[in-house]
N, C-alpha and C. Protein backbone atom coordinates (compact mmCIF):
# COMPACT_ATOMS: atom_id res chain seq x y z
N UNK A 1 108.07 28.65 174.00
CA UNK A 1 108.60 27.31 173.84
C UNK A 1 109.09 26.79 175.18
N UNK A 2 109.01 25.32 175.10
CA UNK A 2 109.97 24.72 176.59
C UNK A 2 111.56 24.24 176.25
N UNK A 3 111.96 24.15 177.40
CA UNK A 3 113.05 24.05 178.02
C UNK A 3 113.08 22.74 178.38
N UNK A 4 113.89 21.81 178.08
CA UNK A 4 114.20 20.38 178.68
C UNK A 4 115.58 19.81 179.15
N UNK A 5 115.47 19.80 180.03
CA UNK A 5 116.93 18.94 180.88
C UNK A 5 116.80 17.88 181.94
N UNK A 6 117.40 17.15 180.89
CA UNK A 6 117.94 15.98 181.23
C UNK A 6 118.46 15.34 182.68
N UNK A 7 118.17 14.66 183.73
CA UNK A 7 119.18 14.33 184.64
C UNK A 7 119.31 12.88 185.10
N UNK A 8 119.73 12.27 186.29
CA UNK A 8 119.30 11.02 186.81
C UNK A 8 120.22 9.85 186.14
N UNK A 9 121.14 9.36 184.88
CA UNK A 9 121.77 9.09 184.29
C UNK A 9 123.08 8.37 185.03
N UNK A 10 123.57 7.22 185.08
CA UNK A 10 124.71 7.00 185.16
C UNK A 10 124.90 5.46 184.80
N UNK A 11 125.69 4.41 185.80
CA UNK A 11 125.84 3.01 185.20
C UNK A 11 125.33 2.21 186.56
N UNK A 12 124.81 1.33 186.22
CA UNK A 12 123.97 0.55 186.88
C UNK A 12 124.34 -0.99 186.86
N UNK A 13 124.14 -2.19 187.42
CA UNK A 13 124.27 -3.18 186.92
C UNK A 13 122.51 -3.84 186.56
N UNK A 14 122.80 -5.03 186.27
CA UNK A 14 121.62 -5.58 185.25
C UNK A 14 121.12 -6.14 186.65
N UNK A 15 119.41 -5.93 186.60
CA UNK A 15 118.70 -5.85 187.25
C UNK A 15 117.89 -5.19 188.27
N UNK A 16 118.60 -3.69 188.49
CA UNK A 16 119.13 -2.25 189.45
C UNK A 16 117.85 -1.36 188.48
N UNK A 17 118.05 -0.42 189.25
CA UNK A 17 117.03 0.48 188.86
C UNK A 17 117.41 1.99 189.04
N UNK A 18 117.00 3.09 188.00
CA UNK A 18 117.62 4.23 187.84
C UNK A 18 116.16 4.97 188.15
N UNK A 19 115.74 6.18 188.05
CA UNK A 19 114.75 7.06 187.78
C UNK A 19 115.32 8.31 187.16
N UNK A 20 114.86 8.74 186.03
CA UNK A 20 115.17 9.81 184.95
C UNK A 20 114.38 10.75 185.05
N UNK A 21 115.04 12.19 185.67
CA UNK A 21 114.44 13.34 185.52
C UNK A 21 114.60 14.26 184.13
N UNK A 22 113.22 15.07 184.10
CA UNK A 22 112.90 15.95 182.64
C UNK A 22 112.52 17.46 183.67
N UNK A 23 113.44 18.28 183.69
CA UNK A 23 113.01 19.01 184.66
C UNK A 23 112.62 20.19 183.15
N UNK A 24 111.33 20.96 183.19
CA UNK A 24 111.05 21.87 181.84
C UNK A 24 110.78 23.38 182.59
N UNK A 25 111.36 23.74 181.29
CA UNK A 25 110.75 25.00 181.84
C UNK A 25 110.38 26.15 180.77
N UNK A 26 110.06 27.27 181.16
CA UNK A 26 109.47 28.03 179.78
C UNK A 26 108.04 27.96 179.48
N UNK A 27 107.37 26.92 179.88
CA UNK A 27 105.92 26.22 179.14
C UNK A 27 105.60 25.29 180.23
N UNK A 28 104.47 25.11 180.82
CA UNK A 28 104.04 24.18 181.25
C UNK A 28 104.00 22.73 180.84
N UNK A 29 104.64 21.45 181.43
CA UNK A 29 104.41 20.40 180.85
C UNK A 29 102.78 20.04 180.29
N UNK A 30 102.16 20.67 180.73
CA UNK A 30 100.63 20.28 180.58
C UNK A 30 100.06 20.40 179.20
N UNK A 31 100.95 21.72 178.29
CA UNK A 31 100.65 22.05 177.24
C UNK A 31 100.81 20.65 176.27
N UNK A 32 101.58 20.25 176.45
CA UNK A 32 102.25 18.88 175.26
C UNK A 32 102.59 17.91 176.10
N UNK A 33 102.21 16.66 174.61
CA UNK A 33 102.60 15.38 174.87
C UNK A 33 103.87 15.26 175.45
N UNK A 34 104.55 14.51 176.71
CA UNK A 34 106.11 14.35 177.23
C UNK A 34 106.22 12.91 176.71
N UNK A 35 106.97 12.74 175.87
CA UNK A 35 107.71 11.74 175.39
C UNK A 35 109.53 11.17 176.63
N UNK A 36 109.39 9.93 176.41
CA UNK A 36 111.12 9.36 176.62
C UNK A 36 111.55 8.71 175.36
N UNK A 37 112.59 9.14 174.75
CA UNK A 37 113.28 8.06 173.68
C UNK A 37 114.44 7.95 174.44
N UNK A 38 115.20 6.76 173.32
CA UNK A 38 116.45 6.39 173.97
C UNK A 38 117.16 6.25 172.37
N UNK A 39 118.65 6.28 172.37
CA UNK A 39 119.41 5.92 171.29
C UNK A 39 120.39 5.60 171.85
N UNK A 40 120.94 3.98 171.02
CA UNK A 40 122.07 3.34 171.64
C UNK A 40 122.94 3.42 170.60
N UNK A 41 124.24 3.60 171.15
CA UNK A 41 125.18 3.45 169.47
C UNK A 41 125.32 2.95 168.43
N UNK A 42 125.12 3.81 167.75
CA UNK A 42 125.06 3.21 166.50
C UNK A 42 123.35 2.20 166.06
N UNK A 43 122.84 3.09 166.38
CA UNK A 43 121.28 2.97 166.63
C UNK A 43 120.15 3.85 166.30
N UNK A 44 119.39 4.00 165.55
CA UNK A 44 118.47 4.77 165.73
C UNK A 44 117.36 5.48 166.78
N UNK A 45 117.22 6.66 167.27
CA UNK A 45 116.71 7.03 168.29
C UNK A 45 115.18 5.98 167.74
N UNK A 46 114.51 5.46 169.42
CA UNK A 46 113.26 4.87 169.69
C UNK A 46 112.73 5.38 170.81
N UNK A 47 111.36 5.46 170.62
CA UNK A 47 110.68 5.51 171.07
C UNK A 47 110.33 4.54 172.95
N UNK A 48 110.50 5.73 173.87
CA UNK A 48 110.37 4.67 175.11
C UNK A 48 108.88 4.53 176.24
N UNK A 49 108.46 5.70 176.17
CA UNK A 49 107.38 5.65 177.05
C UNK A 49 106.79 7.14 176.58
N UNK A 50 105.23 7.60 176.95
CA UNK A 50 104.62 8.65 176.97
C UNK A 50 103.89 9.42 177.49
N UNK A 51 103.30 10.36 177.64
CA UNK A 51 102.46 11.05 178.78
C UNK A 51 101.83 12.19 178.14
N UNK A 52 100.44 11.60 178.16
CA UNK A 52 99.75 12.63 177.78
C UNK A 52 99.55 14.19 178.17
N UNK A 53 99.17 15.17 177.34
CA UNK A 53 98.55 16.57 178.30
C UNK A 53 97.24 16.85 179.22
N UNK A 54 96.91 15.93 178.74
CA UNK A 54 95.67 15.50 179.76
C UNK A 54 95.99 14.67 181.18
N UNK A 55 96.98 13.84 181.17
CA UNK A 55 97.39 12.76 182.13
C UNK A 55 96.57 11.45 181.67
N UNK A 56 96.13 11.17 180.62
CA UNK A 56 95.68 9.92 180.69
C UNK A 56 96.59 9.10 180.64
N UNK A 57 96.12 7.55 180.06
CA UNK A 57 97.07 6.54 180.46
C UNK A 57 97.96 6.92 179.24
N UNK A 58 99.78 6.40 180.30
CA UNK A 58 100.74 6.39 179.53
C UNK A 58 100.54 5.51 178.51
N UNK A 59 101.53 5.54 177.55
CA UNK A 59 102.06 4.00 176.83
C UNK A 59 103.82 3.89 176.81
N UNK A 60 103.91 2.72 176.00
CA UNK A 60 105.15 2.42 176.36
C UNK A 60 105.87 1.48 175.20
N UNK A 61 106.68 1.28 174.77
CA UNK A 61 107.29 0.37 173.79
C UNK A 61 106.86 -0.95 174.43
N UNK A 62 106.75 -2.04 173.77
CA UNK A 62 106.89 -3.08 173.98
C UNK A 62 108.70 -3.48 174.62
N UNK A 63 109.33 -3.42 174.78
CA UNK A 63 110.51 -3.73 174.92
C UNK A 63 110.75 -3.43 176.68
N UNK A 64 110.19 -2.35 176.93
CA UNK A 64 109.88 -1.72 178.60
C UNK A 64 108.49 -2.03 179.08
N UNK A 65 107.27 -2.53 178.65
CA UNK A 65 106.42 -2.41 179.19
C UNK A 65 106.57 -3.36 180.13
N UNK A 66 105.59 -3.10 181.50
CA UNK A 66 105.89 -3.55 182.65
C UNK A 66 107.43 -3.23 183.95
N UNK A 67 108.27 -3.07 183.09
CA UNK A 67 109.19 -2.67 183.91
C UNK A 67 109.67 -1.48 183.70
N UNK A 68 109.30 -0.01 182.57
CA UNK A 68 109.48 1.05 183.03
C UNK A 68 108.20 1.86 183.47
N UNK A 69 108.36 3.37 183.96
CA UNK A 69 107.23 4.05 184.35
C UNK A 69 107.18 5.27 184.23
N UNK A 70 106.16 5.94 183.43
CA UNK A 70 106.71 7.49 183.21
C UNK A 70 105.14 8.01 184.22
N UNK A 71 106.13 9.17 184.45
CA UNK A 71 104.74 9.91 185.40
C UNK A 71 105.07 11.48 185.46
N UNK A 72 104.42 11.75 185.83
CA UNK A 72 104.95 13.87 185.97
C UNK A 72 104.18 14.07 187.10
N UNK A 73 105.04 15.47 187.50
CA UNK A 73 104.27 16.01 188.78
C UNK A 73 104.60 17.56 188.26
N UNK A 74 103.19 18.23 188.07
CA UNK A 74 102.77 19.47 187.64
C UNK A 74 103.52 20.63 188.18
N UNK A 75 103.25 20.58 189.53
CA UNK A 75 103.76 21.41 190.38
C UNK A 75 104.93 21.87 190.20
N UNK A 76 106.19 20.40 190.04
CA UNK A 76 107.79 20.56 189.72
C UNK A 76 107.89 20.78 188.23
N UNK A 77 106.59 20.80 187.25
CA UNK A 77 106.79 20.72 185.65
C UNK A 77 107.93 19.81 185.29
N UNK A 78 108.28 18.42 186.49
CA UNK A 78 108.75 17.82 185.72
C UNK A 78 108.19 16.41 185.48
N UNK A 79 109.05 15.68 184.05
CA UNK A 79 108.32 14.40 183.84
C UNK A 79 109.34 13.30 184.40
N UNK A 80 109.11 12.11 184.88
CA UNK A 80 110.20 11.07 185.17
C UNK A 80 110.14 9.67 184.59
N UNK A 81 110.60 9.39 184.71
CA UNK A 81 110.97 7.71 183.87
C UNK A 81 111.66 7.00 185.11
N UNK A 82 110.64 6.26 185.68
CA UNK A 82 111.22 5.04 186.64
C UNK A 82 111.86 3.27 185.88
N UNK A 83 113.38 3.23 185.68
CA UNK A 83 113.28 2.11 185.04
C UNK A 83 113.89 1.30 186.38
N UNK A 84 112.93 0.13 186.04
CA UNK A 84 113.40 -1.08 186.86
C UNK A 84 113.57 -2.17 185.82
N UNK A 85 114.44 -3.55 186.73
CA UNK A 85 114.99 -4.30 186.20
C UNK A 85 115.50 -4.44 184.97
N UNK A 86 116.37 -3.30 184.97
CA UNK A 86 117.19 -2.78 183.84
C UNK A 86 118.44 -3.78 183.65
N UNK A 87 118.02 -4.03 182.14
CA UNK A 87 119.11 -4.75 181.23
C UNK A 87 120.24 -4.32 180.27
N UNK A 88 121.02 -4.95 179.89
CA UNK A 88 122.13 -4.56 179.67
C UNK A 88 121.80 -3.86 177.91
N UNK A 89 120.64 -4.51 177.35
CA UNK A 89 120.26 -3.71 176.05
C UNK A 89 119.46 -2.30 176.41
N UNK A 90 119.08 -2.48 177.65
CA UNK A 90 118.56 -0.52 178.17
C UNK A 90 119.53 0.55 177.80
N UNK A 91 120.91 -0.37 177.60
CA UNK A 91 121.89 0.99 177.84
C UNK A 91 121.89 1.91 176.51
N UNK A 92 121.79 3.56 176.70
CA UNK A 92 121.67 3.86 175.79
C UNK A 92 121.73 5.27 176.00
N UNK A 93 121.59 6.72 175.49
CA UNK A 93 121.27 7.82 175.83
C UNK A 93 119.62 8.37 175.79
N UNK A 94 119.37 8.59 176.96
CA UNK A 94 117.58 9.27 176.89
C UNK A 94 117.62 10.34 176.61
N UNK A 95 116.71 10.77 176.23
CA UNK A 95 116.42 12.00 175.57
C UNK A 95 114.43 11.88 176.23
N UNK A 96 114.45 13.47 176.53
CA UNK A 96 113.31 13.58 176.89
C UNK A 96 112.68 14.75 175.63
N UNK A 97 111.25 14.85 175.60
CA UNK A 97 110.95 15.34 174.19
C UNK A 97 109.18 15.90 174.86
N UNK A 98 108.79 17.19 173.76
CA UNK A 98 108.15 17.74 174.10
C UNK A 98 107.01 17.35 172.60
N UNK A 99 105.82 17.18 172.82
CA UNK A 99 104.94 17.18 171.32
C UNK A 99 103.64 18.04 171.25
N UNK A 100 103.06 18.50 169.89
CA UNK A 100 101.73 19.13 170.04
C UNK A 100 100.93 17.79 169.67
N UNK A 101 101.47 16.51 169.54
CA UNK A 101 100.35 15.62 169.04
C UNK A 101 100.08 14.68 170.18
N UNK A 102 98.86 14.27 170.39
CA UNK A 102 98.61 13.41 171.02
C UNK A 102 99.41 11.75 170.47
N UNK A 103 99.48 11.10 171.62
CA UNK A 103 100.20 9.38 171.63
C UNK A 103 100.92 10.03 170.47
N UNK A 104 101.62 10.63 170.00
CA UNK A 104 102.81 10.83 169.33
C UNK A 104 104.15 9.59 169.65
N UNK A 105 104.70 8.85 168.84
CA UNK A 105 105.62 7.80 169.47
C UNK A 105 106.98 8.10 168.01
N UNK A 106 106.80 8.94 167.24
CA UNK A 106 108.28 8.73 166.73
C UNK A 106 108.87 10.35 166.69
N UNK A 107 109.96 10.37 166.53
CA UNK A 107 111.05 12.00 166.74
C UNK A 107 110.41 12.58 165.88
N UNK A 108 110.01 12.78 164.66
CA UNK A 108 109.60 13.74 163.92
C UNK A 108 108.47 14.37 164.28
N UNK A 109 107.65 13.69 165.22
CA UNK A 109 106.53 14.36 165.81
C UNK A 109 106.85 15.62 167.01
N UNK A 110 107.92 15.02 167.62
CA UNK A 110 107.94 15.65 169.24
C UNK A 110 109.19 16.99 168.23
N UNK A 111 108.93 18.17 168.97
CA UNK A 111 109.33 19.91 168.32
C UNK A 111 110.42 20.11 169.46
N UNK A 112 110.75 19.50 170.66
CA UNK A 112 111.39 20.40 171.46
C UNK A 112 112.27 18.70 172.32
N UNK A 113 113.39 18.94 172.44
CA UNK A 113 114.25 18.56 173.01
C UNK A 113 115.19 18.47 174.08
N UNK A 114 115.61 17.53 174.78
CA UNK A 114 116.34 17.82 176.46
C UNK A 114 117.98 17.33 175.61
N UNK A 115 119.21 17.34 176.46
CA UNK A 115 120.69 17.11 175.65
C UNK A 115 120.33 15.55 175.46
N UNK A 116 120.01 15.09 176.68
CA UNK A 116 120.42 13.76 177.04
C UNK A 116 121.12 13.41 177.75
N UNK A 117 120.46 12.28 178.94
CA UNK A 117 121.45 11.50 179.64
C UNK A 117 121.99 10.46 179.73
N UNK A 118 122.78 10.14 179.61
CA UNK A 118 123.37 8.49 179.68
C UNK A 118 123.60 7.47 180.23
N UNK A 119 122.64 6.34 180.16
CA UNK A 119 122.31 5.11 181.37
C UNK A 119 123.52 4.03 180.49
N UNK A 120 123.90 3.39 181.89
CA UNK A 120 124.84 2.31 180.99
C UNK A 120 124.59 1.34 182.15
N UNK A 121 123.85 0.12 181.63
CA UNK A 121 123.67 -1.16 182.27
C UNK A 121 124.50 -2.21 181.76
N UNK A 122 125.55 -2.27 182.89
CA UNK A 122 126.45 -3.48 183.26
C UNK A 122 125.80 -4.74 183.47
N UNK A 123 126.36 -6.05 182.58
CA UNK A 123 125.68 -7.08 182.89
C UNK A 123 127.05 -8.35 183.53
């Protein structure tokens, strides 16, 4: 099984930009889909961006597309989440997530879990 932790997390103001590390270990990221969700208080965890085991093209919620970016680099087995022009509804806790399914986009799919880190965009 993998290992997921969380980093990169803190408060930002609205329009600023963070990048979110998934550093894994145990398993190659390559094996499984790398998911980003986010949950804001009192909120249901959603779905934020994805990355295949192949590397094909990501996807992304409608709500981030265009202004976030997920990518991995093999070598470090880790995955990242570049968010730009981050808004004050971004704020929330990420959670990075491991899946055996391909384009997998909701929690019951993804088996393996990071704690979570916590972005808070000041507006």
């Amino acid at each position: 099984q993998v290992q997921l932790v969380e980093s990169g997390g803190g408060l930002v103001q609205a329009g600023g930009s963070l990048r979110l590390s998934c550093a894994a270990s145990g398993r190659t990221i390559t094996t499984y889909t790398m998911g980003w969700f986010r949950q804001a208080s009192g909120k249901e965890r959603e779905f934020v961006a994805g990355h295949t085991r192949s590397g094909g093209t990501p996807w992304y919620a409608d709500s981030v597309k265009g202004r976030f970016t997920i990518n991995r680099d093999i070598a470090e087995n880790t995955v990242y989440l570049q968010m730009n022009v981050l808004k004050s509804e971004d704020t929330a806790v990420y959670f990075c997530a491991a899946a055996y399914n391909d384009y997998a986009v909701y929690p019951y799919q993804y088996t393996y879990w990071g704690q979570g880190t916590q972005v808070t965009v000041s507006s």
